[in-house]
Every structure is written in structure tokens, then in C-alpha cells.
Protein backbone atom coordinates (compact mmCIF):
# COMPACT_ATOMS: atom_id res chain seq x y z
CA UNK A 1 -24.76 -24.46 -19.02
CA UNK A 2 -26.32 -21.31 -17.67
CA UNK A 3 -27.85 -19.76 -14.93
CA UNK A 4 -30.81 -17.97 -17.27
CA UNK A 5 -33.54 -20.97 -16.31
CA UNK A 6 -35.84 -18.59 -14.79
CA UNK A 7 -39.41 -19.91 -14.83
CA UNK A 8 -38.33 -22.90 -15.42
CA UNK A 9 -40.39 -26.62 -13.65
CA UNK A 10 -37.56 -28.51 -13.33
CA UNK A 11 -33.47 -27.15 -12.32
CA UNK A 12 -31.27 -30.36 -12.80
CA UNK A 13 -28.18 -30.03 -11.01
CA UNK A 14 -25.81 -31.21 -13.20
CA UNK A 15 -27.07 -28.52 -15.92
CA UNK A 16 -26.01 -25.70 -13.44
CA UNK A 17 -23.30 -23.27 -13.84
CA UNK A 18 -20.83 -23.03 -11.10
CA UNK A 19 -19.76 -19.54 -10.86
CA UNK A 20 -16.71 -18.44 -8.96
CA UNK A 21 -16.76 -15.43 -6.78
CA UNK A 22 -13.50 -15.74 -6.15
CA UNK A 23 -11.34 -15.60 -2.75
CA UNK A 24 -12.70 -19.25 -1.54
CA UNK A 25 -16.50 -18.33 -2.82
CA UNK A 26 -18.90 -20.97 -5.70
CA UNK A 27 -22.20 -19.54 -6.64
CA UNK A 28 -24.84 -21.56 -8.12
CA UNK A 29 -28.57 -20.13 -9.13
CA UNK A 30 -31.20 -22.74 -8.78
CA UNK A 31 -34.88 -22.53 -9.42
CA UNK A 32 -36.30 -19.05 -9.69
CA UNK A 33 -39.18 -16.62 -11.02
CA UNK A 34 -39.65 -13.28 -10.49
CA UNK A 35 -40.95 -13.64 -6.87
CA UNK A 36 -38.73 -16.22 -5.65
CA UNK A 37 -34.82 -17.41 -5.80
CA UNK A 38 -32.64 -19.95 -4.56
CA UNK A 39 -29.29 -19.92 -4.56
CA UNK A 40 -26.66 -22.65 -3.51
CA UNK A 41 -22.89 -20.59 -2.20
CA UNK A 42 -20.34 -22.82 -1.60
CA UNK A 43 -17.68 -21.84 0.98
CA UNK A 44 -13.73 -22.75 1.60
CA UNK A 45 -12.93 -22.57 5.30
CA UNK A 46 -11.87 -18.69 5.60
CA UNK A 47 -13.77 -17.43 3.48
CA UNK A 48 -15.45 -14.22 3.90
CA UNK A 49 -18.87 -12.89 2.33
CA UNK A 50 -18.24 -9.25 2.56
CA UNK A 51 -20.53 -6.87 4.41
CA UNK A 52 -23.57 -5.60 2.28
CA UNK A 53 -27.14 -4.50 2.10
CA UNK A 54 -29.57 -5.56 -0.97
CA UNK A 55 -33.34 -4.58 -1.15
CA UNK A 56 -34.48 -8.52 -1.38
CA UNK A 57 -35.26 -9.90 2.00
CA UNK A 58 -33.16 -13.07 2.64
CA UNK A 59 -33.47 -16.39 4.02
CA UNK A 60 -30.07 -18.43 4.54
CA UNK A 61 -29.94 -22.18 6.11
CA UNK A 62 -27.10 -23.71 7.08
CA UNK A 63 -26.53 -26.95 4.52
CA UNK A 64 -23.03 -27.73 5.82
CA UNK A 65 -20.37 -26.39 8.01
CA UNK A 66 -19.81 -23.70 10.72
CA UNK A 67 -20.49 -19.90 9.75
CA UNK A 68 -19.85 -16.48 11.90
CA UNK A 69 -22.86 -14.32 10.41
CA UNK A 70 -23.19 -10.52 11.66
CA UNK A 71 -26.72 -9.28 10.73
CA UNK A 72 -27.89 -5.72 12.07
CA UNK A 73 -25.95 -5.12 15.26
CA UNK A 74 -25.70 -8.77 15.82
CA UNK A 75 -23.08 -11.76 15.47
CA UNK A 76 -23.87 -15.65 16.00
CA UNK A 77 -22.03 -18.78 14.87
CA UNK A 78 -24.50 -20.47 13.08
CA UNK A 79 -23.82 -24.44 11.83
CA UNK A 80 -25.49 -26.72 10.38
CA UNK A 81 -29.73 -27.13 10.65
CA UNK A 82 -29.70 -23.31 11.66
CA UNK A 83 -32.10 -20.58 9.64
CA UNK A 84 -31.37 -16.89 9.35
CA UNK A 85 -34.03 -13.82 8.56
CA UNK A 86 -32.52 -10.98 6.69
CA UNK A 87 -34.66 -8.48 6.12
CA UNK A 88 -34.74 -6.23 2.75
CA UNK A 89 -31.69 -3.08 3.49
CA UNK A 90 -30.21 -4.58 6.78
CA UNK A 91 -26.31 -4.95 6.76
CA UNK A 92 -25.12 -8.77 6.80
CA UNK A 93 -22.24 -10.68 6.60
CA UNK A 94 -20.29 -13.75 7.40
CA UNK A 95 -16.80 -15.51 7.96
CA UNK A 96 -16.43 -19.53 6.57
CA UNK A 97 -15.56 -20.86 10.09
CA UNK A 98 -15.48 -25.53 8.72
CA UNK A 99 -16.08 -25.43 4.98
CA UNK A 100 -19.44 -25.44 4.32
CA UNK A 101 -22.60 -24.69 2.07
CA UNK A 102 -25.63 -22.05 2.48
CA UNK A 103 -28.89 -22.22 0.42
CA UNK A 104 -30.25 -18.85 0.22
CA UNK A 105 -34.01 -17.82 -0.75
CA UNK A 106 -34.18 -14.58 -1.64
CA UNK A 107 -37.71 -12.37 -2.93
CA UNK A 108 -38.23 -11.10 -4.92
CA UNK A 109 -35.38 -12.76 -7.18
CA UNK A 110 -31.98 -11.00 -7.67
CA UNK A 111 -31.85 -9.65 -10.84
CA UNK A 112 -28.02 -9.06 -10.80
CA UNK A 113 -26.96 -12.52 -10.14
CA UNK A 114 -28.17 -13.57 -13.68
CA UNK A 115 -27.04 -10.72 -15.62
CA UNK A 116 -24.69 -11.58 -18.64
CA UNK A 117 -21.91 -10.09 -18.63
């Protein structure tokens, strides 16, 4: 399985790699091109996805569970239904409050994610 099916018309779940971020973190890349990316992260409750800033702007919405999110000079618990605007170089974050999922669209894609090592 791998997570190189960029341009690809259909993404089939079951063919998608599951990686592990580690600390209570799953990644998985779903359909993409160069303009566009989606991306499934899977959270145990307690997890935490560290402060950073990435020159993509960001959409995350809340599939499943109960997230603290800081973005800018902001912090909200977010669950699920809720929708998120990051915008390309602002500082974001969150803490896993209920185990949950985020699907994140991100443009244009992120390169880095589907680097092999």
C-alpha cells in the first residue's frame, strides 16, 4: 500500500497506508493533486499535535471526538460537526480531548507528507 496515489480518480480505503506519527497519532493521505489534499489523522485521547506553522492554508473538520485547537492567539474546544480556517504561516495546534478523527484539506498539497523516506 502507499500513500503516492496523487492524481489519482478513485482512493479506496482499504488500499491506504496507515502511517504512525507516533505518541497516540495515525496519518492517512487520501485523494490529492497538486492543488488539493486530504488527509484523514486519527487521534488517541491525549494526544497532542504539536504547535507549528506550514505555508499551505488548512481546513480541519471535526469527524469524531472532542479537540482543544489553539490557532493564532486563540483556543476553542471544537467537537464533532465543527470547521476550522487556518490560514497559510499562522501557528496552530491541538490537544485529543475524547478520541477522535480530523479530515484535513490542505492547498496546495503537502509535499512532505508523501515523501519516501
Amino acid at each position: 500500500m502507499a500513500k503516492n496515489h496523487k492524481g489519482q480518480v478513485w482512493v479506496f480505503g482499504d488500499k491506504i497506508e496507515n502511517e504512525d506519527l507516533g505518541n497516540g497519532v495515525v496519518r492517512r493521505i487520501l485523494a490529492y493533486s497538486d492543488d488539493v489534499m486530504t488527509v484523514e489523522n486519527r487521534f488517541e485521547k491525549g494526544a497532542i499535535g504539536s504547535l507549528h506553522s506550514h505555508p499551505h492554508t488548512q481546513i480541519t473538520y471535526v469527524v469524531e471526538g472532542v479537540f482543544r485547537f489553539h490557532i493564532g492567539d486563540e483556543e476553542h474546544i471544537v467537537k464533532k460537526g465543527d470547521t476550522l480556517l487556518k490560514e497559510d504561516g499562522i501557528e496552530h495546534g491541538c490537544e485529543c480531548l475524547e478520541e477522535g478523527v480530523l479530515l484535513d484539506i490542505f492547498t496546495p498539497m503537502r509535499q512532505d507528507f508523501v515523501k519516501e523516506d
